[in-house]
C-alpha atoms as a PDB file:
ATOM      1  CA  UNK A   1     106.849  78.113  91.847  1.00  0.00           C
ATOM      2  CA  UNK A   2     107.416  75.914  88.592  1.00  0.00           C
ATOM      3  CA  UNK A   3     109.427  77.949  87.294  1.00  0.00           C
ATOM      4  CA  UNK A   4     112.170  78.762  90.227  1.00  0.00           C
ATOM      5  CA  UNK A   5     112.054  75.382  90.811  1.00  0.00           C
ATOM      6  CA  UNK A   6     113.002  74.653  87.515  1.00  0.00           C
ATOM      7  CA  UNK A   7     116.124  77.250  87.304  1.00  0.00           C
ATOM      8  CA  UNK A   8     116.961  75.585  90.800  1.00  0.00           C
ATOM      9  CA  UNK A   9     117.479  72.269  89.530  1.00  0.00           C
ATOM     10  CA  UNK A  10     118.826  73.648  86.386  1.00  0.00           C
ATOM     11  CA  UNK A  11     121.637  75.267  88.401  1.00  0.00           C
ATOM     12  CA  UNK A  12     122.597  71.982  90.080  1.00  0.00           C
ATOM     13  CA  UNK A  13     122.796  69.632  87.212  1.00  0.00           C
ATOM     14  CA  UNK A  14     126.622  69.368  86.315  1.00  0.00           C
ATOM     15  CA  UNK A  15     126.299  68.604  82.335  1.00  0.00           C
ATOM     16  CA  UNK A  16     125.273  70.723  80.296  1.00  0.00           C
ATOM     17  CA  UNK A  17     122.623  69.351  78.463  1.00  0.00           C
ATOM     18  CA  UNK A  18     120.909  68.570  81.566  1.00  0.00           C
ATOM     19  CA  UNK A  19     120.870  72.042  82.364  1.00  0.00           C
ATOM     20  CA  UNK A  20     119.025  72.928  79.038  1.00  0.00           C
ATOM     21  CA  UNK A  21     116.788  70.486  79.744  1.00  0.00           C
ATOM     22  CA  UNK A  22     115.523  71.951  82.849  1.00  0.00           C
ATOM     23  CA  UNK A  23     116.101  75.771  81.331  1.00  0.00           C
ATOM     24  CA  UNK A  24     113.439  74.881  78.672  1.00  0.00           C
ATOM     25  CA  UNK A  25     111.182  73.489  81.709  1.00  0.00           C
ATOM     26  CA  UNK A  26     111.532  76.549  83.296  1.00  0.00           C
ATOM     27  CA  UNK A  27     110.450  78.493  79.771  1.00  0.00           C
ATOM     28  CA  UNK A  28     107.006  76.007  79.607  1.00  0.00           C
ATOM     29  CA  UNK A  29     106.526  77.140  82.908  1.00  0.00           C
ATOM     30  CA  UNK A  30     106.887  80.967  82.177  1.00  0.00           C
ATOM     31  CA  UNK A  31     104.232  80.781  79.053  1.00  0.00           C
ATOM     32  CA  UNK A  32     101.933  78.587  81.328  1.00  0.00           C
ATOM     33  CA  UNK A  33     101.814  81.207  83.971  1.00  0.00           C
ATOM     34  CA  UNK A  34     101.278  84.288  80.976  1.00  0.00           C
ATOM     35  CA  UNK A  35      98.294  81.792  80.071  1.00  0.00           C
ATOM     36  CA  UNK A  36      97.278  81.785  83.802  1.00  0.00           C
ATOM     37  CA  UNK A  37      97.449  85.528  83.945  1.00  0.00           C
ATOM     38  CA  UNK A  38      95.863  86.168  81.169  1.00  0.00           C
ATOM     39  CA  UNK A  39      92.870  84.141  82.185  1.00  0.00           C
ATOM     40  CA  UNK A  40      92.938  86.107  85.361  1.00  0.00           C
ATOM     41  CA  UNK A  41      92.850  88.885  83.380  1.00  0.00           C
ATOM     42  CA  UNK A  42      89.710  88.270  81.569  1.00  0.00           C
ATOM     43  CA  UNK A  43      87.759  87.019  84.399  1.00  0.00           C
ATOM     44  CA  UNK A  44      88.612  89.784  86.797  1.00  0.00           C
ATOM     45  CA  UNK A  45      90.989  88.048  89.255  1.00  0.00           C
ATOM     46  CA  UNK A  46      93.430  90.810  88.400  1.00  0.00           C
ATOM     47  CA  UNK A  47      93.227  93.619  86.774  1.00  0.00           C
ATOM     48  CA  UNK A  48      94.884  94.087  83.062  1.00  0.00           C
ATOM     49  CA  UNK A  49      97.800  96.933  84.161  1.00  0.00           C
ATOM     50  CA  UNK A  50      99.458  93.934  87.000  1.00  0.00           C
ATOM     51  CA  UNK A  51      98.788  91.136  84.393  1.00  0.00           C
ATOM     52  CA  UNK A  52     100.265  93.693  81.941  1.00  0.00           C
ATOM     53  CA  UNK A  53     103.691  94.284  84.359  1.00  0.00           C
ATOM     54  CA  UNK A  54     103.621  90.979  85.481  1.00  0.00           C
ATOM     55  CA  UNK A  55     103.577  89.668  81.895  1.00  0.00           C
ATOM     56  CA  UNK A  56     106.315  92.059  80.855  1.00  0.00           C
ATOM     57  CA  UNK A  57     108.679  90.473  83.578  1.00  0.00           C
ATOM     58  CA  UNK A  58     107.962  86.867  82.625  1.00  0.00           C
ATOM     59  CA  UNK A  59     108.989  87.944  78.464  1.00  0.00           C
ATOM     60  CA  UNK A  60     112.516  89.712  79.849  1.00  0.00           C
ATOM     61  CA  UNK A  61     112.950  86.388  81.671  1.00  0.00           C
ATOM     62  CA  UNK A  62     112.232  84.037  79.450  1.00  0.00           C
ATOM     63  CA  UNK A  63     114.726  86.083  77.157  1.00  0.00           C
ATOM     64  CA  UNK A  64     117.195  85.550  80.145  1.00  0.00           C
ATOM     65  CA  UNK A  65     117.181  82.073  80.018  1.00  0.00           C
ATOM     66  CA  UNK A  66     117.357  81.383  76.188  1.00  0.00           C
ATOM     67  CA  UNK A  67     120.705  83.995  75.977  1.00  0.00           C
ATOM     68  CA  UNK A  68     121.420  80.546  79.286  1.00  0.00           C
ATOM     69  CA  UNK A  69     120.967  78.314  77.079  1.00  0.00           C
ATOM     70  CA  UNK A  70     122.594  79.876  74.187  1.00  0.00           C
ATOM     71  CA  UNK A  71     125.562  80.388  76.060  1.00  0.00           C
ATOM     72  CA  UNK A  72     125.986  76.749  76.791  1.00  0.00           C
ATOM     73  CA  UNK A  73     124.999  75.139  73.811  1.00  0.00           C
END
């Protein structure tokens, strides 16, 4: 939820550095959930092919938002 919430409010700042700010929020959030999964992971809460996918997803979107915040640097 972190991390929508972060794009959210990233969207609604009006300057631009604000909105890199809460961008690079958004990319904390994305490893700290990768951490989370991978914990799950290990310990069985999911199993390593949906950590895998999920994982995958998170990388291409914390790609998307550093070509953001490229873009308005």
């Amino acid at each position: 939820m972190s991390i929508s919430a972060n794009i959210a409010e990233a969207y609604g700042r009006n300057h631009s550095l604000d909105k890199i700010k809460f961008y690079y929020y958004a990319r904390g959030s994305i490893t700290e959930t990768q951490s989370h999964l991978e914990y799950g992971s290990r310990v069985g809460y999911i199993n390593q092919t949906d950590s895998e996918k999920l994982s995958y997803i998170l990388d291409k979107l914390y790609n998307d938002l550093n070509k953001i915040v490229q873009s308005l640097k």
